[in-house]
PDB file of N, CA and C in Angstrom:
ATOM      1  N   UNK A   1      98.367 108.141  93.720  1.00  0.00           N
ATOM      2  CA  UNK A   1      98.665 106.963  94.506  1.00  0.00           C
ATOM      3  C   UNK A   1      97.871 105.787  93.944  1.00  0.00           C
ATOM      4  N   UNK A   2      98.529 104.551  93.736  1.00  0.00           N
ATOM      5  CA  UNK A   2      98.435 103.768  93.189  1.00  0.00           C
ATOM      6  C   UNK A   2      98.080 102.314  94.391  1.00  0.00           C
ATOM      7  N   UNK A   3      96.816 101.906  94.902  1.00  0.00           N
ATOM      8  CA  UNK A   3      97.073 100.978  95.771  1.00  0.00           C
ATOM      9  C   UNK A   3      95.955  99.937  95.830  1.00  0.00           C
ATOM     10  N   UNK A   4      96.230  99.200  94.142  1.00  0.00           N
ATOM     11  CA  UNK A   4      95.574  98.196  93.916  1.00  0.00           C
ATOM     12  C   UNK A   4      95.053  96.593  95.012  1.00  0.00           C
ATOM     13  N   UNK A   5      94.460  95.923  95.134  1.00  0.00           N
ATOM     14  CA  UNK A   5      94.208  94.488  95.306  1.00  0.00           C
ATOM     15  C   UNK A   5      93.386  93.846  95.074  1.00  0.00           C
ATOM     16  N   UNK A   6      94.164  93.082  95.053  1.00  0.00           N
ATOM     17  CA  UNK A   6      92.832  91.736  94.169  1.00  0.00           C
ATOM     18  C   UNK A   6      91.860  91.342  95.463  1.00  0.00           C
ATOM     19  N   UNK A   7      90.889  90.813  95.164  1.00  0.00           N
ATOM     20  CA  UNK A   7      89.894  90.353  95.993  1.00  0.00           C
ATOM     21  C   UNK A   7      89.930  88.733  96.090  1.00  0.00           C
ATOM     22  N   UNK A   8      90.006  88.289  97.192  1.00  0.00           N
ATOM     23  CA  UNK A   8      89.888  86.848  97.378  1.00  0.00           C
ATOM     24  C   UNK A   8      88.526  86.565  98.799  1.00  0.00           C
ATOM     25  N   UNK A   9      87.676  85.756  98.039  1.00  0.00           N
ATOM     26  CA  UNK A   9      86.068  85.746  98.518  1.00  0.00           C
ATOM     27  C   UNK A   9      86.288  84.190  98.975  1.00  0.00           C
ATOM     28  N   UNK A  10      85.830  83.933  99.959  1.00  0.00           N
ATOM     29  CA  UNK A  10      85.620  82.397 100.482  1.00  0.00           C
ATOM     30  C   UNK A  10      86.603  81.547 100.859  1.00  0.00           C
ATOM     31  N   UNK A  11      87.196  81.153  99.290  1.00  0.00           N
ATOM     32  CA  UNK A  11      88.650  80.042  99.716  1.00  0.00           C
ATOM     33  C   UNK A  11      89.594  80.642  98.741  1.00  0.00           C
ATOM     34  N   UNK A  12      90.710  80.626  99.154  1.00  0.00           N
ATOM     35  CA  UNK A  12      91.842  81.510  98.641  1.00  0.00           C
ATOM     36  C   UNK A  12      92.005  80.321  97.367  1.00  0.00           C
ATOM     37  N   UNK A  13      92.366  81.080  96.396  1.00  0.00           N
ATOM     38  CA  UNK A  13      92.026  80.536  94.845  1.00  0.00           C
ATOM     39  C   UNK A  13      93.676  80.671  94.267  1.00  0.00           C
ATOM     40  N   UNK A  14      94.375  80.047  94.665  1.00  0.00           N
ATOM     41  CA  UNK A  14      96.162  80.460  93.915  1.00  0.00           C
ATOM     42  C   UNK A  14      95.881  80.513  92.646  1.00  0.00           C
ATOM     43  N   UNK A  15      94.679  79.897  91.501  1.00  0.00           N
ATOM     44  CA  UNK A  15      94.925  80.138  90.248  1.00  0.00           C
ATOM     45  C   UNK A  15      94.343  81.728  89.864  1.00  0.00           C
ATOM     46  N   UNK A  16      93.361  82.084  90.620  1.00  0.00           N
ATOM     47  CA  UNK A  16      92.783  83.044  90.859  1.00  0.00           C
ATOM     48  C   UNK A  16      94.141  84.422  90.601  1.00  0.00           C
ATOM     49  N   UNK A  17      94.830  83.941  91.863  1.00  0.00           N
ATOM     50  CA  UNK A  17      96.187  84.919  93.015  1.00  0.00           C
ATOM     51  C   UNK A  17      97.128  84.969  91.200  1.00  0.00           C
ATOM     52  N   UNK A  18      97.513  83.845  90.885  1.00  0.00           N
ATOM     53  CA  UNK A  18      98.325  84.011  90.035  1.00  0.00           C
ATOM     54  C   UNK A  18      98.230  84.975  88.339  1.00  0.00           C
ATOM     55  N   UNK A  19      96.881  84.738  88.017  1.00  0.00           N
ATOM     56  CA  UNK A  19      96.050  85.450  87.038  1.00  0.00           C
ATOM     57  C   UNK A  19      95.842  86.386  86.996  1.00  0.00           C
ATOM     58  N   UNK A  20      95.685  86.932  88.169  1.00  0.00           N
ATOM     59  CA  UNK A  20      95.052  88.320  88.156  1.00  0.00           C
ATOM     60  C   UNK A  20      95.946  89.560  88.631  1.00  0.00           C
ATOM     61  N   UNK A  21      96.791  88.735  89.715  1.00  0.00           N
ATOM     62  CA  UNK A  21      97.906  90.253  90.336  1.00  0.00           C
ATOM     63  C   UNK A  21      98.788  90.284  89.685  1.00  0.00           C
ATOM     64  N   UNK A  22      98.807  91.652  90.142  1.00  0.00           N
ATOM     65  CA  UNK A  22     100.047  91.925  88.940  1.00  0.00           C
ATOM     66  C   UNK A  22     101.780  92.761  90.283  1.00  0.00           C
ATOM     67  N   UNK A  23     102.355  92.857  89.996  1.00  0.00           N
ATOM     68  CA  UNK A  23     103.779  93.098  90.946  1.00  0.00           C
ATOM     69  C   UNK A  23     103.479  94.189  91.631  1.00  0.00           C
ATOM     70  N   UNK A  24     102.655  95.507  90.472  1.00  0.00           N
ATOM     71  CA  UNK A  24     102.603  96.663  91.727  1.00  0.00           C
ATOM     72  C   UNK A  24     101.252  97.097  92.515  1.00  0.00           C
ATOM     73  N   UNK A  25     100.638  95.470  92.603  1.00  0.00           N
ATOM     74  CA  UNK A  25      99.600  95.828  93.513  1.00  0.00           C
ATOM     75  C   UNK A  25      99.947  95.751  94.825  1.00  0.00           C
ATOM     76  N   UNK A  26      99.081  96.086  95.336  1.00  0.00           N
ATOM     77  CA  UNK A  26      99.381  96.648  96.942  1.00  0.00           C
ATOM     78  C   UNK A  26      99.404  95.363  98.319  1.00  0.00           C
ATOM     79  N   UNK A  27      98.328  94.368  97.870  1.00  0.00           N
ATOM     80  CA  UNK A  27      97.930  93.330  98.731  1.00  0.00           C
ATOM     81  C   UNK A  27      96.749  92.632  98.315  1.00  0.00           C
ATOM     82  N   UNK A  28      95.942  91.806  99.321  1.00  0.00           N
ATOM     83  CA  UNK A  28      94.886  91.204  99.100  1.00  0.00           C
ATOM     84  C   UNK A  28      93.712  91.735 100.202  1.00  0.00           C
ATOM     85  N   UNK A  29      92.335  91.688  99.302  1.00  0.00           N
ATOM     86  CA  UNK A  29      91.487  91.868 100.251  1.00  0.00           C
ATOM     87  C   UNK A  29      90.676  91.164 100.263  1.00  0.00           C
ATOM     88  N   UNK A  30      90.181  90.177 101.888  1.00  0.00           N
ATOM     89  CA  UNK A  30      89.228  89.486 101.673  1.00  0.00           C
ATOM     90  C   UNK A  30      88.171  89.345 102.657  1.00  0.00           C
ATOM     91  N   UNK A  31      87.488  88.640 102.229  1.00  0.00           N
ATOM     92  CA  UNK A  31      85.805  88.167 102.521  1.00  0.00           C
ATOM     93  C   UNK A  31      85.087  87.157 102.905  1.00  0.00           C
ATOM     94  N   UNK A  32      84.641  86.934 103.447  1.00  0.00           N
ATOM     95  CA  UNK A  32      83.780  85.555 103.908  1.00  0.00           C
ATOM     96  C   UNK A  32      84.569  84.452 103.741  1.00  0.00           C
ATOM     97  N   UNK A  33      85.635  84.398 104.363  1.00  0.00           N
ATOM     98  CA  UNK A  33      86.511  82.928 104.164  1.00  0.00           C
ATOM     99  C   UNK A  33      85.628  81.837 104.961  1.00  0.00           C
ATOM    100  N   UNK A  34      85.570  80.888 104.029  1.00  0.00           N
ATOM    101  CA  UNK A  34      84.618  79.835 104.434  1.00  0.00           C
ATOM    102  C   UNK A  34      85.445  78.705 105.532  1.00  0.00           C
ATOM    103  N   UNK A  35      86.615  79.265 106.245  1.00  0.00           N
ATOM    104  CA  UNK A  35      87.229  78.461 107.367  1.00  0.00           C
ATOM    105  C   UNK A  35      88.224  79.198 108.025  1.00  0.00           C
ATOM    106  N   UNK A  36      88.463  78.711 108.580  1.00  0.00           N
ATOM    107  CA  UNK A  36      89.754  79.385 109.749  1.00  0.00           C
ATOM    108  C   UNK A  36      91.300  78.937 108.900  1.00  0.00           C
ATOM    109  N   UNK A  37      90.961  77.427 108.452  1.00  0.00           N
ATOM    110  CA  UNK A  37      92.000  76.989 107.632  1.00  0.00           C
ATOM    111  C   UNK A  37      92.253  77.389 106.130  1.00  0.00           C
ATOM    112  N   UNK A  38      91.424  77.965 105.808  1.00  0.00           N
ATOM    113  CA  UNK A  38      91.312  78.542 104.146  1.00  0.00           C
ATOM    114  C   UNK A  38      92.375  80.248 104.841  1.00  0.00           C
ATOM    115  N   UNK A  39      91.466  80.652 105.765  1.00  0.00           N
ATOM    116  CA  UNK A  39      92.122  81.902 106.027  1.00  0.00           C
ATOM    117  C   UNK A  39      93.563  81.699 106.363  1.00  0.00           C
ATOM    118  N   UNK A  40      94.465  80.752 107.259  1.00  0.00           N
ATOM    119  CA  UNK A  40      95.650  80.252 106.926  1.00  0.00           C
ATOM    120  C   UNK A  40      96.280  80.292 105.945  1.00  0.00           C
ATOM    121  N   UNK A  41      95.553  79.777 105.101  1.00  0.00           N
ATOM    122  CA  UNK A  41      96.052  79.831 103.313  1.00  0.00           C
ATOM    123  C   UNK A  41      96.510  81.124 102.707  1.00  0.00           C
ATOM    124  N   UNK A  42      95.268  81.867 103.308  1.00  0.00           N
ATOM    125  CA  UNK A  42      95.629  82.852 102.719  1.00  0.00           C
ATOM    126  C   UNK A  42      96.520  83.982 103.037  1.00  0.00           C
ATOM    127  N   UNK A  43      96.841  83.743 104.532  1.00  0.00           N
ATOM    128  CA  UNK A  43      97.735  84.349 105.303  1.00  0.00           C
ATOM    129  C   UNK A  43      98.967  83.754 105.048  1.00  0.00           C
ATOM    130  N   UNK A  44      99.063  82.736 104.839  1.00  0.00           N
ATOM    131  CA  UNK A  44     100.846  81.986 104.495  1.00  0.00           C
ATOM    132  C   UNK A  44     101.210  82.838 103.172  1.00  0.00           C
ATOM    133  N   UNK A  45     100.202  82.437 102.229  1.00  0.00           N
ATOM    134  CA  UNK A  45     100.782  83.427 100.985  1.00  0.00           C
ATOM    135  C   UNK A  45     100.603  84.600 100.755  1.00  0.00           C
ATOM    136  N   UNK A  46     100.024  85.598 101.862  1.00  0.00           N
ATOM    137  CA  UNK A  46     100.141  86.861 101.645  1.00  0.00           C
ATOM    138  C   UNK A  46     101.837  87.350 102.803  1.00  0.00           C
ATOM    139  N   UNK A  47     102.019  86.642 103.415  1.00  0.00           N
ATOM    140  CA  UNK A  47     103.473  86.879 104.520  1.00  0.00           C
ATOM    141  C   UNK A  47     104.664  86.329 103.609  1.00  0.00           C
ATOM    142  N   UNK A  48     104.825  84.960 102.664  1.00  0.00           N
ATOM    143  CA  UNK A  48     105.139  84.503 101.466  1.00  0.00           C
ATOM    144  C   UNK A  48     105.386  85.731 100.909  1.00  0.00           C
ATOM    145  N   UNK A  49     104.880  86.414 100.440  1.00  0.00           N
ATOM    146  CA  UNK A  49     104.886  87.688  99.093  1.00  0.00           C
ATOM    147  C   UNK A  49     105.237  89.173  99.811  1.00  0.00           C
ATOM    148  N   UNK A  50     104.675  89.107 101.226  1.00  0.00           N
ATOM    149  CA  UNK A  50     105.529  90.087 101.571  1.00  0.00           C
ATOM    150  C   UNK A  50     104.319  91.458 100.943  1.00  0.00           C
ATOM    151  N   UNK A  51     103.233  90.896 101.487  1.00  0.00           N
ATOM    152  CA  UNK A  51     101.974  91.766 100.892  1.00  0.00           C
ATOM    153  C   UNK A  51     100.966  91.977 102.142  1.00  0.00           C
ATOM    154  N   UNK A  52      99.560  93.387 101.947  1.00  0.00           N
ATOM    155  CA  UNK A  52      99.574  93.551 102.682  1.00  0.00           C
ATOM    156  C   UNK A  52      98.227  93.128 102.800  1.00  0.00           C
ATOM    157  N   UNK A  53      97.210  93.529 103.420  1.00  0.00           N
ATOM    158  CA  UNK A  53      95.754  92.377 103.866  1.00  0.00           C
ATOM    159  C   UNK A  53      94.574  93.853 104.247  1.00  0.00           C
ATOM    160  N   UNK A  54      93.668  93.358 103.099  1.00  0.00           N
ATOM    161  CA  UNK A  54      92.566  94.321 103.498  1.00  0.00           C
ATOM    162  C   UNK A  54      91.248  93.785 103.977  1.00  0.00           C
ATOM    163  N   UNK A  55      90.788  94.034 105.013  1.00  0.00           N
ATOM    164  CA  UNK A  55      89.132  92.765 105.598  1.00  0.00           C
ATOM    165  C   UNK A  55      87.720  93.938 104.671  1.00  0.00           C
ATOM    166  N   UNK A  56      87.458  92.772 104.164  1.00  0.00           N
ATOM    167  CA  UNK A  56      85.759  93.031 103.597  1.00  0.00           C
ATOM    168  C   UNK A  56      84.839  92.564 104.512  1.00  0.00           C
ATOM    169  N   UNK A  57      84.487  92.934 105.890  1.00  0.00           N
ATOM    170  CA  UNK A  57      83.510  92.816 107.002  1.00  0.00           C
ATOM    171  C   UNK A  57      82.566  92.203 106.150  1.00  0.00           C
ATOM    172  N   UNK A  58      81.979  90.651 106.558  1.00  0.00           N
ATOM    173  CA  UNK A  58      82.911  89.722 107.338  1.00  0.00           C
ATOM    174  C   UNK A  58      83.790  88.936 106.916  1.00  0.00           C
ATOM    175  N   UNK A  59      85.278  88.789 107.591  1.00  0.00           N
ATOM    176  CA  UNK A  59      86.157  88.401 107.814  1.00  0.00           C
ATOM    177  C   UNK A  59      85.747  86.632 107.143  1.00  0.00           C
ATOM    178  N   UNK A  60      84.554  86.118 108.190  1.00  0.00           N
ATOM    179  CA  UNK A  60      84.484  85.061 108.097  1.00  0.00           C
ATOM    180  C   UNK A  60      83.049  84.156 107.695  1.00  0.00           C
ATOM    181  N   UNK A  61      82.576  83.390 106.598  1.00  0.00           N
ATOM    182  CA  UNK A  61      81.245  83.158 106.136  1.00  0.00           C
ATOM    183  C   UNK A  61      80.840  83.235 107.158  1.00  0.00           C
ATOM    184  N   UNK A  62      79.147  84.006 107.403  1.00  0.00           N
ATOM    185  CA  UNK A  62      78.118  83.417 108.418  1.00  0.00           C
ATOM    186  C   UNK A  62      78.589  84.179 110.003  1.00  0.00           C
ATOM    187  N   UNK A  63      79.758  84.674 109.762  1.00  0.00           N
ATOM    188  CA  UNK A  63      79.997  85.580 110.942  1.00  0.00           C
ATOM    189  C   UNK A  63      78.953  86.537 111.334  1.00  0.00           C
ATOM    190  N   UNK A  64      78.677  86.904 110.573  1.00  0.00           N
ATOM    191  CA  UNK A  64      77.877  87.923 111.141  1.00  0.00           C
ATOM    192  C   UNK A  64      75.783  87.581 110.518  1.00  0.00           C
ATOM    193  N   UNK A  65      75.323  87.169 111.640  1.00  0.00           N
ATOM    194  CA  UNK A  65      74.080  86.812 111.254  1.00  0.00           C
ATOM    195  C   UNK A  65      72.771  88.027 112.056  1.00  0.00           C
ATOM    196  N   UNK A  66      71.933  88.450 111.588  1.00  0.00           N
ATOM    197  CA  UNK A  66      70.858  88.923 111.944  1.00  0.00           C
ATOM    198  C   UNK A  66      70.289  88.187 113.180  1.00  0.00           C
ATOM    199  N   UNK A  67      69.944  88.405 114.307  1.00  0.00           N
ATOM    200  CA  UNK A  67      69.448  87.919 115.369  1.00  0.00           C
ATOM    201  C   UNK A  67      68.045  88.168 115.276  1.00  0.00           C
TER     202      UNK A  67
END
């Protein structure tokens, strides 16, 4: 079983998206998106492609802080 994805860290990078995946990867997985609106981004073009979404805890920069 074959169930590649690229990693997208902070702000979704389309030159990044375009460079690196290839047709029979599986989806994207990401990480510390540095906004709610970057994560948009990256949700339009992963529903766009018809791909699927893996979370690297945290979801979102600074989400998760040491108390």
């Amino acid at each position: 079983m074959k169930r590649f994805m690229i990693g997208q860290f902070e702000r979704f990078d389309i030159k990044k998206q375009n460079r690196d995946f290839r047709e029979d990867f599986f989806g994207v997985e990401v990480t510390q998106m540095e906004s709610l609106a970057e994560l948009k981004i990256l949700k339009d073009n992963i529903n766009n492609r018809n791909l699927k979404i893996g979370i690297h805890f945290p979801l979102l920069n600074n989400q998760w802080k040491e108390i």
